[in-house]
N, C-alpha and C. Protein backbone atom coordinates (compact mmCIF):
# COMPACT_ATOMS: atom_id res chain seq x y z
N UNK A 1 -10.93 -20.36 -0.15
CA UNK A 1 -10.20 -20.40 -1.41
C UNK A 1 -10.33 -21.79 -1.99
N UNK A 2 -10.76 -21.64 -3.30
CA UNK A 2 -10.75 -23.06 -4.30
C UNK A 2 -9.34 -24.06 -4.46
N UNK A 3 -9.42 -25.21 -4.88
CA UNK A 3 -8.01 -25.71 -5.18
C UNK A 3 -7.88 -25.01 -6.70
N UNK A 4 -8.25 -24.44 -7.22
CA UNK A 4 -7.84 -23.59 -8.12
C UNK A 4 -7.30 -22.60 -8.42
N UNK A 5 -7.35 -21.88 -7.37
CA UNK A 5 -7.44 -20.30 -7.22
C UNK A 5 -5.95 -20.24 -6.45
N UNK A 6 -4.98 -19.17 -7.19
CA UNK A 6 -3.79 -19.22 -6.24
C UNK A 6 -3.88 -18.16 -5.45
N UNK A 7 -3.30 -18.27 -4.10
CA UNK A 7 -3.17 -17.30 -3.04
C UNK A 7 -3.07 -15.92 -3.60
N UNK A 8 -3.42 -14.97 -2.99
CA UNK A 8 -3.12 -13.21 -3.13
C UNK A 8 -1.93 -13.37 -2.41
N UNK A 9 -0.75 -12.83 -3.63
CA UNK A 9 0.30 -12.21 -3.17
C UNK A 9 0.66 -10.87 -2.64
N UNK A 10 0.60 -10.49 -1.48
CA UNK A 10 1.36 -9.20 -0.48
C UNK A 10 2.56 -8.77 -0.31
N UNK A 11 2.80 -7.64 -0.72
CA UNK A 11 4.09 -7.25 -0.46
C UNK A 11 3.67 -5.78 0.99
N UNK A 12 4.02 -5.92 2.13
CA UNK A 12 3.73 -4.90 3.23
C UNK A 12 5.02 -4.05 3.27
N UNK A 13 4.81 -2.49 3.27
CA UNK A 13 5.70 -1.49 2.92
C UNK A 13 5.80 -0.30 4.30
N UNK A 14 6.52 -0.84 5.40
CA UNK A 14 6.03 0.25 6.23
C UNK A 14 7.76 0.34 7.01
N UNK A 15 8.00 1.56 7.48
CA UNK A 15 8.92 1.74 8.50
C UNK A 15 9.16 1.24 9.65
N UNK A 16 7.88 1.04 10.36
CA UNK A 16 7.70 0.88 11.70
C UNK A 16 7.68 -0.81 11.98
N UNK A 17 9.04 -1.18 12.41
CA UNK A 17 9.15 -2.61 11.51
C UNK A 17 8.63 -3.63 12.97
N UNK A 18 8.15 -3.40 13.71
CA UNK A 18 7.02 -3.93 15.00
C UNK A 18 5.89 -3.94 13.85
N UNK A 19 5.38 -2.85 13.90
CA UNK A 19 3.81 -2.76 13.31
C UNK A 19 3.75 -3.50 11.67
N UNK A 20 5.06 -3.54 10.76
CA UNK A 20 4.62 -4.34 9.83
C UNK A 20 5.08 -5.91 10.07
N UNK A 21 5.84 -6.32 11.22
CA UNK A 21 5.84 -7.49 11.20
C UNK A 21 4.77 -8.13 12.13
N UNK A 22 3.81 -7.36 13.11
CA UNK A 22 2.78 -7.90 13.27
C UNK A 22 1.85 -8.07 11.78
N UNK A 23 1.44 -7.28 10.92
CA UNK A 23 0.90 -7.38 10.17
C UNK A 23 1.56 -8.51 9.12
N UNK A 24 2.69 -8.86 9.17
CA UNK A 24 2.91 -10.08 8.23
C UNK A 24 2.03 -11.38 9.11
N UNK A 25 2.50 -11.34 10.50
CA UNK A 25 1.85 -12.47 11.14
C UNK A 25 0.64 -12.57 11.27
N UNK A 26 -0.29 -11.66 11.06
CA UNK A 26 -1.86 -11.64 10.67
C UNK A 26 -2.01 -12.15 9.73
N UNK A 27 -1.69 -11.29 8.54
CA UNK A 27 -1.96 -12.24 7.38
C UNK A 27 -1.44 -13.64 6.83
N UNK A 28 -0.34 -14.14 7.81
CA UNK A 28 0.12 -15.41 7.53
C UNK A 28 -0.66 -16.32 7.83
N UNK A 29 -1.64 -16.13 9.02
CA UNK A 29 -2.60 -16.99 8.99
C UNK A 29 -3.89 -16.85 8.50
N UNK A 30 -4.03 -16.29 7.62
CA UNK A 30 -5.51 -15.82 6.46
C UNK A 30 -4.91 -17.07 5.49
N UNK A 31 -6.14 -17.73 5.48
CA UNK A 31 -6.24 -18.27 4.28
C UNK A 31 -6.21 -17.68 2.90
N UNK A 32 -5.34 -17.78 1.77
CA UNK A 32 -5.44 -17.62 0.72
C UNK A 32 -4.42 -16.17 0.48
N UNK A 33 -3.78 -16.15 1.30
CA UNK A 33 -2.58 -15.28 1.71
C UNK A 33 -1.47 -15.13 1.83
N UNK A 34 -0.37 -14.93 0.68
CA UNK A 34 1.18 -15.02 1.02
C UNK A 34 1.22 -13.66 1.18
N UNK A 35 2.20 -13.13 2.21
CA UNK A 35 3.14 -12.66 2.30
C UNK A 35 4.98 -12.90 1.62
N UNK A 36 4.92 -11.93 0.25
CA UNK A 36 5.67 -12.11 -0.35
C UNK A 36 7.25 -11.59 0.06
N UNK A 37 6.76 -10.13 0.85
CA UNK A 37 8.05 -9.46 1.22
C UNK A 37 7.52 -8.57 2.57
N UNK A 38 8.45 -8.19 3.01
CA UNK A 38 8.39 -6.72 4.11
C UNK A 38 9.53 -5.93 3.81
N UNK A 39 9.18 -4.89 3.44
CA UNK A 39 10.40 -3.92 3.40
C UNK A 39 10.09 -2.34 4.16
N UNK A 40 10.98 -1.40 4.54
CA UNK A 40 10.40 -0.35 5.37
C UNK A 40 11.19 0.96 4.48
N UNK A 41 10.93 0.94 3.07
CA UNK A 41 11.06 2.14 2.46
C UNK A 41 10.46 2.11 1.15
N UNK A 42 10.31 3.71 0.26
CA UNK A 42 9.91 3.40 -0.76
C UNK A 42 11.12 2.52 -1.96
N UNK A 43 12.25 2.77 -1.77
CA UNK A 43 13.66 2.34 -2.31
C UNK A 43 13.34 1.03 -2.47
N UNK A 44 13.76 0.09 -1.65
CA UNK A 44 13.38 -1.19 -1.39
C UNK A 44 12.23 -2.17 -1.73
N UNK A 45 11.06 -1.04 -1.65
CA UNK A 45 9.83 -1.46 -1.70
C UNK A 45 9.80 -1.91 -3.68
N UNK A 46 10.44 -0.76 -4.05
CA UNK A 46 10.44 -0.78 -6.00
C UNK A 46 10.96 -1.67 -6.27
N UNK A 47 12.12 -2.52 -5.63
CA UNK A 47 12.87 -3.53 -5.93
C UNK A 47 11.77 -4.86 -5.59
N UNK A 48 11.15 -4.73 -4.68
CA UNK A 48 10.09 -5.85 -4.00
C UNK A 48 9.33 -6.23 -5.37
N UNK A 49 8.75 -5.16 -5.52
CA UNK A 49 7.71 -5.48 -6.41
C UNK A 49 8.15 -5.74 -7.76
N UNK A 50 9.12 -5.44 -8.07
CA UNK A 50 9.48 -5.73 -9.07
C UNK A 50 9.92 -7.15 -9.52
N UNK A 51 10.33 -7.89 -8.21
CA UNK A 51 11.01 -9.22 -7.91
C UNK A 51 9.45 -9.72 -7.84
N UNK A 52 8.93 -9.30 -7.07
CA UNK A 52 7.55 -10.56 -6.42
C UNK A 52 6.31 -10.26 -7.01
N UNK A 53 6.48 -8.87 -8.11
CA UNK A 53 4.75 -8.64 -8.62
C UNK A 53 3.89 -9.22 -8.14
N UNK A 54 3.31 -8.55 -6.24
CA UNK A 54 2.37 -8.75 -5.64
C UNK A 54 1.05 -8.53 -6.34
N UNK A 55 0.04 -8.97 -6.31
CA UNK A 55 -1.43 -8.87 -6.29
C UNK A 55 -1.97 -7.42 -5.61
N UNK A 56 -1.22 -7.16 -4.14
CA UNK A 56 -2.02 -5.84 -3.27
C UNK A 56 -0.70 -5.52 -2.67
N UNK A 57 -0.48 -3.97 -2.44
CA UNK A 57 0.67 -3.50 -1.59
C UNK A 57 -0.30 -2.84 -0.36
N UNK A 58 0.17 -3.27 0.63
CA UNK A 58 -0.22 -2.61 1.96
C UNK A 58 1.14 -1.54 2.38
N UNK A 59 0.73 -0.25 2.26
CA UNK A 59 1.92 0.67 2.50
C UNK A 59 1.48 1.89 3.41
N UNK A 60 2.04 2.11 4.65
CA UNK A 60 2.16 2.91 5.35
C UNK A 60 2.00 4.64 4.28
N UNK A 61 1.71 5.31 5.07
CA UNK A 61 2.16 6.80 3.87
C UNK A 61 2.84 7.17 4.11
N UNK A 62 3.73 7.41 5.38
CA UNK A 62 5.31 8.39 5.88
C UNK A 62 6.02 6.89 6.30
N UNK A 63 6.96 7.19 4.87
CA UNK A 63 8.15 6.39 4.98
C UNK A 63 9.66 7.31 4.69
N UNK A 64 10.62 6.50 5.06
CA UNK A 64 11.70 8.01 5.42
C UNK A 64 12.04 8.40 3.93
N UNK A 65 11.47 7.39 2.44
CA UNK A 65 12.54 8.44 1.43
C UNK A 65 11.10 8.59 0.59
N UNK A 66 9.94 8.71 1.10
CA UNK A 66 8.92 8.97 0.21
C UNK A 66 7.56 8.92 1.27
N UNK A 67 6.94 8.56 0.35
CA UNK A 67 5.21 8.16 0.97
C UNK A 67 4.42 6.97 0.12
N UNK A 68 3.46 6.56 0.82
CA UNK A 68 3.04 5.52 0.21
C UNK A 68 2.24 6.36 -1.14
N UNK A 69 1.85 7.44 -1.19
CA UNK A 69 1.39 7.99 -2.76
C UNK A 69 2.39 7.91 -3.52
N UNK A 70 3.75 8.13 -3.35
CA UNK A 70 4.77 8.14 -4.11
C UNK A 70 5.09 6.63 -4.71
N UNK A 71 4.81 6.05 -3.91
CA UNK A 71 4.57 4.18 -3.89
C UNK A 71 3.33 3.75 -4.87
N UNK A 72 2.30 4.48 -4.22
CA UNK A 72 1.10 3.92 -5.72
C UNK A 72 1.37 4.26 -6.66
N UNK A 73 1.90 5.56 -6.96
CA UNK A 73 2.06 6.48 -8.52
C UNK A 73 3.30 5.06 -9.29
N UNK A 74 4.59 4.81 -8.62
CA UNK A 74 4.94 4.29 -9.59
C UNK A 74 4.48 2.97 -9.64
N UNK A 75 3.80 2.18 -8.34
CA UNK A 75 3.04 0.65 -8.26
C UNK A 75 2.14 0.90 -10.04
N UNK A 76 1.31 1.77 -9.90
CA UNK A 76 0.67 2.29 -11.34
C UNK A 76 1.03 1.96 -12.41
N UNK A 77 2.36 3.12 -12.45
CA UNK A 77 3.11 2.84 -13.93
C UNK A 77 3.12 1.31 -14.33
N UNK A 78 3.91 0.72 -13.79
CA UNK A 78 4.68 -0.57 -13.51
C UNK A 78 3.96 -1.88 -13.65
N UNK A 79 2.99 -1.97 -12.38
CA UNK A 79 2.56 -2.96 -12.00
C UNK A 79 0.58 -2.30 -12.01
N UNK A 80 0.37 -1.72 -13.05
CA UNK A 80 -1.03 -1.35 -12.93
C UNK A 80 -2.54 -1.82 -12.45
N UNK A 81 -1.75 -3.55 -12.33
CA UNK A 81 -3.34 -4.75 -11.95
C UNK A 81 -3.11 -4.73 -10.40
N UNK A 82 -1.93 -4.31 -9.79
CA UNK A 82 -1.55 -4.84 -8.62
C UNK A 82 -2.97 -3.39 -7.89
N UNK A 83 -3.36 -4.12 -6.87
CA UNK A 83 -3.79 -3.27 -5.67
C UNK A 83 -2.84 -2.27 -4.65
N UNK A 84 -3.19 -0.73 -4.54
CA UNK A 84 -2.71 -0.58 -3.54
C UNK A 84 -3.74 0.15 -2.27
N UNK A 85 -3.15 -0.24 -0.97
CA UNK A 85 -3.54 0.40 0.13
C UNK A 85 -2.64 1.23 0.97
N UNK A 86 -2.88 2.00 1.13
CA UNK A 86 -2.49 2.84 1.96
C UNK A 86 -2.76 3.55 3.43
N UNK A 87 -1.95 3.14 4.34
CA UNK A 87 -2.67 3.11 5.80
C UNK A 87 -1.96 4.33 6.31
N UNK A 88 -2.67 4.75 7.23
CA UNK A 88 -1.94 5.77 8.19
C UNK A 88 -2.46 6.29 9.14
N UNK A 89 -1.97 6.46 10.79
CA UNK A 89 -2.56 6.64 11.66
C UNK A 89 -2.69 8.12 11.94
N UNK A 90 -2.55 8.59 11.31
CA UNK A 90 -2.24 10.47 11.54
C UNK A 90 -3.61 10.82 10.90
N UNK A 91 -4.16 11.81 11.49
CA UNK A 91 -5.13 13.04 11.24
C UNK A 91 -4.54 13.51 9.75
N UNK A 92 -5.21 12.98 8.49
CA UNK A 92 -4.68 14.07 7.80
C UNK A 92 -4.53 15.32 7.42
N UNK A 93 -5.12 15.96 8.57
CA UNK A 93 -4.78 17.36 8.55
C UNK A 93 -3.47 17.77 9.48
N UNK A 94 -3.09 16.87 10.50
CA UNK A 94 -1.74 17.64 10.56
C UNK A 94 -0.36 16.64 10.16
N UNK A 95 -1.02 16.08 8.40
CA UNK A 95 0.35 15.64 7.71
C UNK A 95 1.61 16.59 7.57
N UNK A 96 2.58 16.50 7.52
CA UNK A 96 3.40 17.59 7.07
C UNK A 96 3.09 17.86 5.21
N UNK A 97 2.88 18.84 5.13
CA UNK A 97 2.95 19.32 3.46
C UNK A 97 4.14 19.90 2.93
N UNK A 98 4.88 19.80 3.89
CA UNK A 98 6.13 20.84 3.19
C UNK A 98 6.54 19.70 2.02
N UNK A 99 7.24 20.05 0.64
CA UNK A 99 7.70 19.56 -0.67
C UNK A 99 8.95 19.16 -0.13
N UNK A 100 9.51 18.00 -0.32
CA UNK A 100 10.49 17.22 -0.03
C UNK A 100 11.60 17.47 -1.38
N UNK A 101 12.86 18.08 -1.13
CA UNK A 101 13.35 18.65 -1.89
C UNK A 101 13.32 19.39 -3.17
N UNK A 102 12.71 20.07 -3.05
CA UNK A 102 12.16 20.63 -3.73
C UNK A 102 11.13 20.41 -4.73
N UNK A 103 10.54 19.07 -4.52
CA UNK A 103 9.69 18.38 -5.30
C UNK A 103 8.56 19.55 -5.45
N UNK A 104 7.50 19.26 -6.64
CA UNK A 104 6.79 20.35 -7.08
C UNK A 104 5.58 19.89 -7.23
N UNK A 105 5.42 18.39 -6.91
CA UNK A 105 4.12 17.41 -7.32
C UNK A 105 3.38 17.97 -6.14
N UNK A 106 2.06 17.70 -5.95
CA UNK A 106 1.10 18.24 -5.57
C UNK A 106 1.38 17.65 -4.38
N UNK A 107 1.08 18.69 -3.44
CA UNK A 107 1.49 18.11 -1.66
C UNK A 107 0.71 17.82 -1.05
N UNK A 108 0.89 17.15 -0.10
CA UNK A 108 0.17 16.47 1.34
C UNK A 108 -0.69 17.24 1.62
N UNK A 109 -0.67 18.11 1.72
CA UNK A 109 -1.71 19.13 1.71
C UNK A 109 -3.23 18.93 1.12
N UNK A 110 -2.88 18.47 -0.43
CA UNK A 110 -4.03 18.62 -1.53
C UNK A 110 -4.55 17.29 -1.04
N UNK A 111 -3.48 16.46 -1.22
CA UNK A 111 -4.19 15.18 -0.74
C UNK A 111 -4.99 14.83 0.33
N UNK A 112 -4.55 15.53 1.46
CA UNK A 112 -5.67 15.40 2.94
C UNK A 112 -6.97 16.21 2.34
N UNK A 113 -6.80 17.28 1.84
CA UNK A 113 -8.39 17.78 1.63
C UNK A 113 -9.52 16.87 0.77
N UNK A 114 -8.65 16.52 -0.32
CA UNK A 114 -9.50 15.19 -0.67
C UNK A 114 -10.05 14.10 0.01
N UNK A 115 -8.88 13.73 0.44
CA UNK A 115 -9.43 12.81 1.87
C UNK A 115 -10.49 12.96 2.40
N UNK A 116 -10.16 14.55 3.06
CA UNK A 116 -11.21 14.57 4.11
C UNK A 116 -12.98 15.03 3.44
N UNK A 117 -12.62 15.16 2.15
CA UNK A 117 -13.75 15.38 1.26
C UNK A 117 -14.55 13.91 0.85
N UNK A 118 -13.47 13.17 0.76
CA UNK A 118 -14.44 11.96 0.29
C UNK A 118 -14.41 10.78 1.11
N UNK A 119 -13.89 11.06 2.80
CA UNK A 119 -13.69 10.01 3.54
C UNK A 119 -15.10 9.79 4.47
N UNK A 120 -16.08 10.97 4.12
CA UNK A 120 -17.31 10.64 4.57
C UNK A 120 -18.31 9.21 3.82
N UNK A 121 -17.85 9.28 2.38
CA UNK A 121 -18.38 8.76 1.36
C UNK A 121 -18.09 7.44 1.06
N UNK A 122 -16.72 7.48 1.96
CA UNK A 122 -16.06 6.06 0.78
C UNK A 122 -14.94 5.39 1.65
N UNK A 123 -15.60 3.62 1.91
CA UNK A 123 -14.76 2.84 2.76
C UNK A 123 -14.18 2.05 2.21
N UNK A 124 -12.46 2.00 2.74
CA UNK A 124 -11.95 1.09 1.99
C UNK A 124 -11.36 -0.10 2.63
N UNK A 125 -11.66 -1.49 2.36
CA UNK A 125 -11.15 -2.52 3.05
C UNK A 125 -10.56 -3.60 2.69
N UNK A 126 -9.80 -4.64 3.17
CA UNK A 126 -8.35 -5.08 2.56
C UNK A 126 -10.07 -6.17 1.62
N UNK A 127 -10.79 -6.77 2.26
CA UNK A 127 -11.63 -7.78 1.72
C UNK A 127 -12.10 -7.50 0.25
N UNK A 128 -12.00 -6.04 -0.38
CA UNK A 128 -12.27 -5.11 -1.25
C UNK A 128 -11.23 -5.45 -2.26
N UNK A 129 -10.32 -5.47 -1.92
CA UNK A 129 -8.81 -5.13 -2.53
C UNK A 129 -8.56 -6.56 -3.07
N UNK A 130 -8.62 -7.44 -1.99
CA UNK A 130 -8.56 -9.14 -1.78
C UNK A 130 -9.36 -9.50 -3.30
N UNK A 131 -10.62 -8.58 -3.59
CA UNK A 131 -12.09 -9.11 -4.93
C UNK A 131 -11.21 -8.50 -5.91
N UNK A 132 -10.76 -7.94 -5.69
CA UNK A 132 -10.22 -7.05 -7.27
C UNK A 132 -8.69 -7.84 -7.18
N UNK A 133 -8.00 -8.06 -6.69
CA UNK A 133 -6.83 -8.67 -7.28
C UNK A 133 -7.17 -10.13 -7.38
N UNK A 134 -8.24 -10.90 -6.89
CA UNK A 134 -8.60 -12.12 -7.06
C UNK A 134 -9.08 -12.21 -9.10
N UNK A 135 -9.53 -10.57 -8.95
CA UNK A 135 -10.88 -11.07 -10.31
C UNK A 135 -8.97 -10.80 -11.35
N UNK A 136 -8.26 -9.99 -10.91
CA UNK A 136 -7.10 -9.75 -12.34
C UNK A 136 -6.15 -10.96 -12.12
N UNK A 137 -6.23 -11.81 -11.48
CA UNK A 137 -5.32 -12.88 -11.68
C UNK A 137 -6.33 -14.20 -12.65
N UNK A 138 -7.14 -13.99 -12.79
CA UNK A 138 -8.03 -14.91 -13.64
C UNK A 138 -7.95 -14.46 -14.58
């Protein structure tokens, strides 16, 4: 990183608050890297970003009052330059699809088949994410 260039701001969005506070301590020692927040819901997470308008969200997908798609859709609205990623250690074929109160938006379901349609094709990595929120802060 240049003396010009300011750090990529992170906001990490996960439940499993072992696994995202190792991941704050990874990236604390990356050069050119704040860690802005950790929070372990989607609730919390809207307030984060809204306070710290990160550069990239690193977000788990099963969090207890949403998912990390539910997390990009409004990261989108909102914060449209920001990066998001979305991690998850599950097979997405045995995500749960059932509609979370009666929600009607397209389910877990649709989304794993895509996945698994275009995960032959297409790799995604934080160094990726790192070029594109580097090039929208200039």
């Amino acid at each position: 990183m240049n003396e010009t260039s300011s750090p990529i701001r992170v906001v990490i969005v996960d439940d499993e608050r072992l696994f995202a506070e190792l991941m704050r301590v990874a990236l604390r020692g990356a050069d050119g890297i704040n860690v802005e927040a950790v929070v372990h819901n989607v609730k919390t997470a809207i307030a984060a970003l809204n306070e710290h308008k990160p550069d990239v969200v690193l977000a788990d997908y099963h969090l207890p009052d949403g998912t990390g798609a539910d997390l990009a859709r409004a990261v989108r609205n909102t914060l449209p330059d920001t990066a998001v990623l979305v991690l998850t250690s599950r097979d997405p074929a045995r995500w749960d699809t059932s509609p979370r109160n009666g929600d009607s938006r397209r389910s877990s379901r649709a989304f794993a088949q895509r996945h698994r349609e275009r995960s032959s094709s297409r790799q995604a990595s934080f160094s990726g994410c790192s070029s594109r929120a580097a090039r929208t802060r200039r």
